[in-house]
C-alpha atoms as a PDB file:
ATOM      1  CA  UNK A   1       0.000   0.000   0.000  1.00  0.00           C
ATOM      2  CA  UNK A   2       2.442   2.764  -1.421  1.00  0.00           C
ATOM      3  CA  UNK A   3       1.565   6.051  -3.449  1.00  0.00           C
ATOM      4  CA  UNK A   4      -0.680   8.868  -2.881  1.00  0.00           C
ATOM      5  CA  UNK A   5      -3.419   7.219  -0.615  1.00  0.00           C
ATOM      6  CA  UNK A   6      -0.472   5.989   1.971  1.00  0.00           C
ATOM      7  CA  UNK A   7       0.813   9.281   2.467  1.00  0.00           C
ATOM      8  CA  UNK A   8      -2.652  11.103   3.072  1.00  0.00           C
ATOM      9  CA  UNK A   9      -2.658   8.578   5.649  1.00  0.00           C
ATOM     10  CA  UNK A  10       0.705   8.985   6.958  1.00  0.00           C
ATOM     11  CA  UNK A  11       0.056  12.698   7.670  1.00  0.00           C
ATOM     12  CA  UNK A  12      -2.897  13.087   9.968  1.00  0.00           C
ATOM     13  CA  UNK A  13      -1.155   9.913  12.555  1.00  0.00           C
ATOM     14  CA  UNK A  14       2.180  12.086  12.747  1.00  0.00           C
ATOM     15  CA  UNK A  15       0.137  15.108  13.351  1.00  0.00           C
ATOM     16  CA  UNK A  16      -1.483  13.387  16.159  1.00  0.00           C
ATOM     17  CA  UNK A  17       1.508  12.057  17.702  1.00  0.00           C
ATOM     18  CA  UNK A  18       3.223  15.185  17.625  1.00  0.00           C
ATOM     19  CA  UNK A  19      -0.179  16.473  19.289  1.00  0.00           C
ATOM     20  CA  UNK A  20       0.582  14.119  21.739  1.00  0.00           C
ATOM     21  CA  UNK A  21       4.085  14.844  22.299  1.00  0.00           C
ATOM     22  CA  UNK A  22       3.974  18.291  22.869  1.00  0.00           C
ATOM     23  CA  UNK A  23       0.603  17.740  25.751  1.00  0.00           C
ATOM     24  CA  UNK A  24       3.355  15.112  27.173  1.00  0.00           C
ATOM     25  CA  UNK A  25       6.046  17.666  26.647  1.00  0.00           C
ATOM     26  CA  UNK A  26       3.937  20.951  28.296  1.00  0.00           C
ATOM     27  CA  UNK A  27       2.709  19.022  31.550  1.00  0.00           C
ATOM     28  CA  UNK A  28       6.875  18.282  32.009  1.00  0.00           C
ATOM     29  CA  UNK A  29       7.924  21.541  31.840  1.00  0.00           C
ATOM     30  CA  UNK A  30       4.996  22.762  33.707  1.00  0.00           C
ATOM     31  CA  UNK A  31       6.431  19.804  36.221  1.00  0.00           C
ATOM     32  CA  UNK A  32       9.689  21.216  36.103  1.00  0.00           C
ATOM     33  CA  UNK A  33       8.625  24.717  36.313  1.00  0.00           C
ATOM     34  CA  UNK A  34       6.819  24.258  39.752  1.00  0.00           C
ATOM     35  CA  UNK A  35       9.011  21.710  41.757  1.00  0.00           C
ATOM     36  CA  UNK A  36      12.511  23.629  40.681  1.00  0.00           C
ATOM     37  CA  UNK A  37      10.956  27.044  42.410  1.00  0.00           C
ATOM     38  CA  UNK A  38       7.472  26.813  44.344  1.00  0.00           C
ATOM     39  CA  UNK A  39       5.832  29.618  45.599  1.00  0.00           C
ATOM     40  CA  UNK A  40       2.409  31.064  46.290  1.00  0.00           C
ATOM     41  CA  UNK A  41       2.312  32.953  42.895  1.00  0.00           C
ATOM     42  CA  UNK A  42       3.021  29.425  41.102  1.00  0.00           C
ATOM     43  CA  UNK A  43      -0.023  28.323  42.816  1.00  0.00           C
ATOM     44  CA  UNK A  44      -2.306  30.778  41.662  1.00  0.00           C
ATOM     45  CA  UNK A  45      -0.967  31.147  37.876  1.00  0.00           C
ATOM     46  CA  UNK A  46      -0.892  27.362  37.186  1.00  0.00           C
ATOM     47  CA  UNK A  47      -4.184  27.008  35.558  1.00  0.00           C
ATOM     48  CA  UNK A  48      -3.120  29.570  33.068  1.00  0.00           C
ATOM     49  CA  UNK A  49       0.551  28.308  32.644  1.00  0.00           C
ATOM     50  CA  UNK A  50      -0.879  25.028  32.311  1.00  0.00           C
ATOM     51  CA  UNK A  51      -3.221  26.568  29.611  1.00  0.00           C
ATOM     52  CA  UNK A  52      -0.160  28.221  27.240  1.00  0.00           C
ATOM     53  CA  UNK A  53       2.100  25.081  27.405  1.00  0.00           C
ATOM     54  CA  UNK A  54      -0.935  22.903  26.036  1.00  0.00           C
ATOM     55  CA  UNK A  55      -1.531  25.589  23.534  1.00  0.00           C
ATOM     56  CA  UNK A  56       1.283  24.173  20.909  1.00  0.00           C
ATOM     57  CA  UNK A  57      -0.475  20.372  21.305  1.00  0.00           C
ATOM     58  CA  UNK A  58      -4.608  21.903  20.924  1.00  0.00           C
ATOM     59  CA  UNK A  59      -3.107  23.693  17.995  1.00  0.00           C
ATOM     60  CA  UNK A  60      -1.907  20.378  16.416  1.00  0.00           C
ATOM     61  CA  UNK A  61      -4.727  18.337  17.501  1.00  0.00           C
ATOM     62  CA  UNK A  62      -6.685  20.801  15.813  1.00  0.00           C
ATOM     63  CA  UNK A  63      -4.923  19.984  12.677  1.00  0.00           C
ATOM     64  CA  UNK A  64      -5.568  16.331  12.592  1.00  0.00           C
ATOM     65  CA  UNK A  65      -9.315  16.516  12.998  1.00  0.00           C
ATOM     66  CA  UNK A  66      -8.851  19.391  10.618  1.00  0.00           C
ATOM     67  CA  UNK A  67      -6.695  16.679   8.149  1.00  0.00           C
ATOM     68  CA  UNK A  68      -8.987  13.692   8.841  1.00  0.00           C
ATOM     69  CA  UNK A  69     -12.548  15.478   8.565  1.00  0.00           C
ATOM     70  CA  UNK A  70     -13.125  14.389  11.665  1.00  0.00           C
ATOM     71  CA  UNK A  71     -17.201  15.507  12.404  1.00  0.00           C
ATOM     72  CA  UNK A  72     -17.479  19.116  14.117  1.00  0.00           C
ATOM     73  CA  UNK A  73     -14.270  20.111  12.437  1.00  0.00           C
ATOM     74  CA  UNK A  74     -14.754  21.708   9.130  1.00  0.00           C
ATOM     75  CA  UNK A  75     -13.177  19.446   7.324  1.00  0.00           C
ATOM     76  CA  UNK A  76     -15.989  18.271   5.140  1.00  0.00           C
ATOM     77  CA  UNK A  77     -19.247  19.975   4.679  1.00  0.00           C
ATOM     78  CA  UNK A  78     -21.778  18.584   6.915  1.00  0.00           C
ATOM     79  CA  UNK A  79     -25.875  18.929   6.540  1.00  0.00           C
ATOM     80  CA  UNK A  80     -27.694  21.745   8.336  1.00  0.00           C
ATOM     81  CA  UNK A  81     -29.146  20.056  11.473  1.00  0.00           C
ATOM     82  CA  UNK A  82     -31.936  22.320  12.083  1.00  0.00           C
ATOM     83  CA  UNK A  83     -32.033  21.282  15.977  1.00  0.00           C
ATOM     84  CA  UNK A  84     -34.171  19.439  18.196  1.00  0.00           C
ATOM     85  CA  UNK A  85     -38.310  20.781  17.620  1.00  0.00           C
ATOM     86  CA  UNK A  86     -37.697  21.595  14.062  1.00  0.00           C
ATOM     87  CA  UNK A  87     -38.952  19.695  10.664  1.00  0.00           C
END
């Protein structure tokens, strides 16, 4: 299974591992970050350090569903679901 169709494959799995890398990657040096000097402010800023180191891996993710047409992404067009109550 070489060519074009093994290579459309080939991309959206090494976007998700790198996706997966860099959330591995963020929660280390978020790790490191708070053990090596701890202090109150630490503490209180962790949910939003926490939040910009797992920007880089969202941002990726984001890209595979993107790359895959995953539903709820945009990747393909979807039908108008009018809601619940409506014909």
């Amino acid at each position: 299974m070489t060519g074009p169709d093994m290579s459309r494959k080939k991309g959206p799995v090494l976007l998700l591992a790198l996706s997966i890398l860099l959330a591995i990657l963020g929660l280390a040096g978020f790790i490191y970050l708070f053990v090596l000097d701890f202090n109150v402010y630490w503490l209180f800023l962790a949910p939003v350090i926490i939040a910009l180191y797992q920007i880089p891996a969202a941002f990726f993710f984001w890209l595979y569903r993107k790359k895959r047409g995953a539903p709820g992404s945009g990747g393909e067009a979807e039908e108008e679901n009018p809601g619940p109550g409506q014909p």
